[in-house]
C-alpha atoms as a PDB file:
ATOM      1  CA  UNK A   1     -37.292 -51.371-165.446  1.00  0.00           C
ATOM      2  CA  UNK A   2     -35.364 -48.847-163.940  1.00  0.00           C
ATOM      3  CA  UNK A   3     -32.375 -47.002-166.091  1.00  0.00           C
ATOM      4  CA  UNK A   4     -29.381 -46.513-164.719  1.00  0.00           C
ATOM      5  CA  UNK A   5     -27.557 -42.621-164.972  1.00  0.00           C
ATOM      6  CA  UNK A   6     -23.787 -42.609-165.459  1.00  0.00           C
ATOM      7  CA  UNK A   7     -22.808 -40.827-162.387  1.00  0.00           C
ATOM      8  CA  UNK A   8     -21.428 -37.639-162.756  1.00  0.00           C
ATOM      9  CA  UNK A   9     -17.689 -37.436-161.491  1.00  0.00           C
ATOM     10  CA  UNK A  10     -16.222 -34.103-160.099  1.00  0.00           C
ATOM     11  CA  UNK A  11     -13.224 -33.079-163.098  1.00  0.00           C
ATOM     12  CA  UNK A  12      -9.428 -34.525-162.667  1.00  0.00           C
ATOM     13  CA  UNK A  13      -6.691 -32.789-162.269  1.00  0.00           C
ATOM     14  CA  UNK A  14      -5.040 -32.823-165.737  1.00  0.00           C
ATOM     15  CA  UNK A  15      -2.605 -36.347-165.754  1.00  0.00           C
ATOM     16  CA  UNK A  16       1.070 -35.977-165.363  1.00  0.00           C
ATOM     17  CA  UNK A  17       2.935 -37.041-168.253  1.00  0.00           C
ATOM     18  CA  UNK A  18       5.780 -38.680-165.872  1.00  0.00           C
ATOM     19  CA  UNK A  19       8.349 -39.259-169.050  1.00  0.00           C
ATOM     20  CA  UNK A  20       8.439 -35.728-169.536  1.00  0.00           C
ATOM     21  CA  UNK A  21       8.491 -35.148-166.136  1.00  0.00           C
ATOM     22  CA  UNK A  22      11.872 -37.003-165.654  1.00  0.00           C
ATOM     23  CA  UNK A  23      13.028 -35.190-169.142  1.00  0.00           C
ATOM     24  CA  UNK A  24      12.527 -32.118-167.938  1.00  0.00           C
ATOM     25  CA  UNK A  25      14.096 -32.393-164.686  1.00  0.00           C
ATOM     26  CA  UNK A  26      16.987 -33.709-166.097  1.00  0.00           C
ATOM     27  CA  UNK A  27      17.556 -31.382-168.361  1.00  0.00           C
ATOM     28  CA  UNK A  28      17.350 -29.054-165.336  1.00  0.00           C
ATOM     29  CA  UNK A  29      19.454 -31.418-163.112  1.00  0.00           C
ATOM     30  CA  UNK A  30      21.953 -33.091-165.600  1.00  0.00           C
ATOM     31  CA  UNK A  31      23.839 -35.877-164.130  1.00  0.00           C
ATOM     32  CA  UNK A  32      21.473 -36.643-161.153  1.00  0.00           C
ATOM     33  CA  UNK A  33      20.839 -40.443-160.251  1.00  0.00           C
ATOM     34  CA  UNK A  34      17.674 -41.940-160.876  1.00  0.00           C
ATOM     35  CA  UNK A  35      16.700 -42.464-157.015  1.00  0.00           C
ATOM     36  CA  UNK A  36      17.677 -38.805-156.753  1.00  0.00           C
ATOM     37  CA  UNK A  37      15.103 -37.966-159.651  1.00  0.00           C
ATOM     38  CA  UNK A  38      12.594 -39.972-158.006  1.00  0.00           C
ATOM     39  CA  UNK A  39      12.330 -38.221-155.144  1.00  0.00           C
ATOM     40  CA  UNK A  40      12.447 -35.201-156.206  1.00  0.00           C
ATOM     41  CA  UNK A  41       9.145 -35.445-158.152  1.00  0.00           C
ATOM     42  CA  UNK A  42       7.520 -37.212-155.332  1.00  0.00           C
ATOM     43  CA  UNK A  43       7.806 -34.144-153.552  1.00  0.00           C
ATOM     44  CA  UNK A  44       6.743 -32.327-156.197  1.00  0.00           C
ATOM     45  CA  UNK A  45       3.654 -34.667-156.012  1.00  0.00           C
ATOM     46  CA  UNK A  46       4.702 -37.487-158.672  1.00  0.00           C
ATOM     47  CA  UNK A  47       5.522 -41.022-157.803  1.00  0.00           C
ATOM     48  CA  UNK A  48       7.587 -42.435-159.806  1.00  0.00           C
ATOM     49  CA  UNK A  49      10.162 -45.483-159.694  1.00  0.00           C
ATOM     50  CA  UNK A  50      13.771 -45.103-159.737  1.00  0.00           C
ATOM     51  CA  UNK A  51      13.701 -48.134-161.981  1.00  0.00           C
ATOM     52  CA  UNK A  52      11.723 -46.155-164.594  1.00  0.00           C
ATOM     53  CA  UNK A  53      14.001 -43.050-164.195  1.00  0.00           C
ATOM     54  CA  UNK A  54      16.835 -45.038-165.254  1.00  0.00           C
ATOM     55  CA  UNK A  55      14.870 -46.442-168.343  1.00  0.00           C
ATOM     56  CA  UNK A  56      13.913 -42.937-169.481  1.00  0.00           C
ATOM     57  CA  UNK A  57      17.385 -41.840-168.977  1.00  0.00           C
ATOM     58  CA  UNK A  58      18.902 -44.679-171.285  1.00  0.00           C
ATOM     59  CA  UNK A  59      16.487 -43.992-174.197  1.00  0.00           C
ATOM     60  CA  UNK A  60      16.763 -40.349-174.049  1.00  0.00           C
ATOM     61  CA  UNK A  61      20.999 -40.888-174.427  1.00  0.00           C
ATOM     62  CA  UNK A  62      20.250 -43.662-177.179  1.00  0.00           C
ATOM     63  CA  UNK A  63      18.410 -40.708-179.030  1.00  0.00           C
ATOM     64  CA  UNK A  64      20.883 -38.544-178.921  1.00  0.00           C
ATOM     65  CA  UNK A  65      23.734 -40.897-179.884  1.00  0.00           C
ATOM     66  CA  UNK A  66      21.433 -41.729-183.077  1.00  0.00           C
ATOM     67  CA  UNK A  67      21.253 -38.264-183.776  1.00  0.00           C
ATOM     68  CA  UNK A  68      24.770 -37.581-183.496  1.00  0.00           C
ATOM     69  CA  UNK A  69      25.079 -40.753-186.171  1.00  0.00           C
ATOM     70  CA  UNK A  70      22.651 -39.691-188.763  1.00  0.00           C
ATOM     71  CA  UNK A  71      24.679 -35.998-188.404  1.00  0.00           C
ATOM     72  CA  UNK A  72      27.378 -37.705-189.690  1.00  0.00           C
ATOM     73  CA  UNK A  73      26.240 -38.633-193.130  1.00  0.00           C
ATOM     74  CA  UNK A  74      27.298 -37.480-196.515  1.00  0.00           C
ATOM     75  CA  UNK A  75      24.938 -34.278-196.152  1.00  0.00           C
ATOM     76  CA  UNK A  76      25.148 -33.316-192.710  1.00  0.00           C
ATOM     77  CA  UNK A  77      27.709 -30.062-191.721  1.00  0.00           C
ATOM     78  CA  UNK A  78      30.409 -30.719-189.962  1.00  0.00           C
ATOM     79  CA  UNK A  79      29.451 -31.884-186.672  1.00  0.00           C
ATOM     80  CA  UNK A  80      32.468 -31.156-183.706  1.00  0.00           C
ATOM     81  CA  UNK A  81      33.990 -33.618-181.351  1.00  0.00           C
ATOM     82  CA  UNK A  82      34.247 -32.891-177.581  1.00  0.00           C
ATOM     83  CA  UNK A  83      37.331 -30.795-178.298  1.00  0.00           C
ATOM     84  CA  UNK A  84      35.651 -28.831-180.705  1.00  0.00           C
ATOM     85  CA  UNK A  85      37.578 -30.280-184.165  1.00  0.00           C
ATOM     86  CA  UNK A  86      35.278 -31.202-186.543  1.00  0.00           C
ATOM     87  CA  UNK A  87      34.639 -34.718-187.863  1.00  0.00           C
ATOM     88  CA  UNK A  88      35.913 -34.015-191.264  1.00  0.00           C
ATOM     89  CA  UNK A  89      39.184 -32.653-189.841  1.00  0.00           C
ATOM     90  CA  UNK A  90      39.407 -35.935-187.450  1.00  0.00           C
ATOM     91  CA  UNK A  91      39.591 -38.012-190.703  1.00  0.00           C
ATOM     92  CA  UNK A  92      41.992 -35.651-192.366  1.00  0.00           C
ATOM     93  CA  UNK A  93      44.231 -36.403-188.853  1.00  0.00           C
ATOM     94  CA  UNK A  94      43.223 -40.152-189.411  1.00  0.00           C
ATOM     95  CA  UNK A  95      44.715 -39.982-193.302  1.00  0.00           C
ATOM     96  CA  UNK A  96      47.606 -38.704-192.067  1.00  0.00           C
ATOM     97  CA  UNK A  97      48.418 -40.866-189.383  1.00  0.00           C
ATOM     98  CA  UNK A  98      47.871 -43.545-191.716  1.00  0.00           C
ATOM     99  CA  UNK A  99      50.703 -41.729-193.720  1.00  0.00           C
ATOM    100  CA  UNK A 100      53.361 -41.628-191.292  1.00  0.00           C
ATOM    101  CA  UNK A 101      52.906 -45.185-190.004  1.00  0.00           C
ATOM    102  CA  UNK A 102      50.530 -44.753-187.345  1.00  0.00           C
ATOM    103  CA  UNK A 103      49.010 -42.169-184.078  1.00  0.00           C
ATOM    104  CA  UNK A 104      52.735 -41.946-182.272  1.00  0.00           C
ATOM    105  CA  UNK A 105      54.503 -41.509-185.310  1.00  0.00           C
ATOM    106  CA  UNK A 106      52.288 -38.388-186.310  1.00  0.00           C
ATOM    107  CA  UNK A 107      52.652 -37.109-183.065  1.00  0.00           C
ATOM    108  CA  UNK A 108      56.301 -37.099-182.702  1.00  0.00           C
ATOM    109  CA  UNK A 109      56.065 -35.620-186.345  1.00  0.00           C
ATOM    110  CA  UNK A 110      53.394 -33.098-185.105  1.00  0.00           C
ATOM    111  CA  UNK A 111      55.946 -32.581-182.271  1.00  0.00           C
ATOM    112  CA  UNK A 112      59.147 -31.903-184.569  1.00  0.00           C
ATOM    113  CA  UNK A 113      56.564 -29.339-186.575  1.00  0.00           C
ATOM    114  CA  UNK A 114      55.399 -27.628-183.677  1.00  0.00           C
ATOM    115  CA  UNK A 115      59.258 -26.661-182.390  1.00  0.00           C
ATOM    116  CA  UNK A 116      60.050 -25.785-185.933  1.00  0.00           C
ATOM    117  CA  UNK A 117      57.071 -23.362-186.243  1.00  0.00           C
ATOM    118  CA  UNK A 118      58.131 -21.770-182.780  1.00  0.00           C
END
């Protein structure tokens, strides 16, 4: 009975992690399209699907919209909105507009305040 060698195979290139492929060419290219994303890494040598661009693209946005939540808590700092107010100050803003009867009433009060401030 003959045995039978496991033939010896040449070394592979190290494999591609293609997730963090598309991660880190977003991050380089925000806002491009998936198809766009796709093939750019082909020519870069990785094939990848512009259907599995888009998936990595939604779960890396539903990370970050989790994160934003659980900065929110009780014990997280103040975490700022796109217009750079802080959340605690939005409620504040919220409290009062409550107040006054609702959003266009504190405005036209925030209005009359500004003019009387100069």
């Amino acid at each position: 009975m003959a045995l039978r060698r496991a033939a010896k195979s040449e070394p592979t290139a190290t494999p591609v992690n293609k997730t963090q492929a598309v991660k880190d060419y977003l991050a380089a290219n925000p806002g491009t399209g998936p198809k766009a994303v796709s093939e750019a890494l082909k020519a870069q040598g990785i094939d990848i699907k512009p259907s599995y661009v888009s998936i990595i693209k939604f779960q890396s946005k539903k990370k970050r919209r989790g994160k934003a939540k659980a900065a929110t808590g009780p014990s997280a700092a103040p975490a700022a909105s796109s217009e750079g107010l802080s959340i605690e100050l939005l409620v504040k803003a919220k409290k009062v507009a409550e107040a006054l009867g609702g959003v266009e009433e504190a405005r036209k009060a925030m209005d009359a305040l500004a003019k009387l401030m100069g």
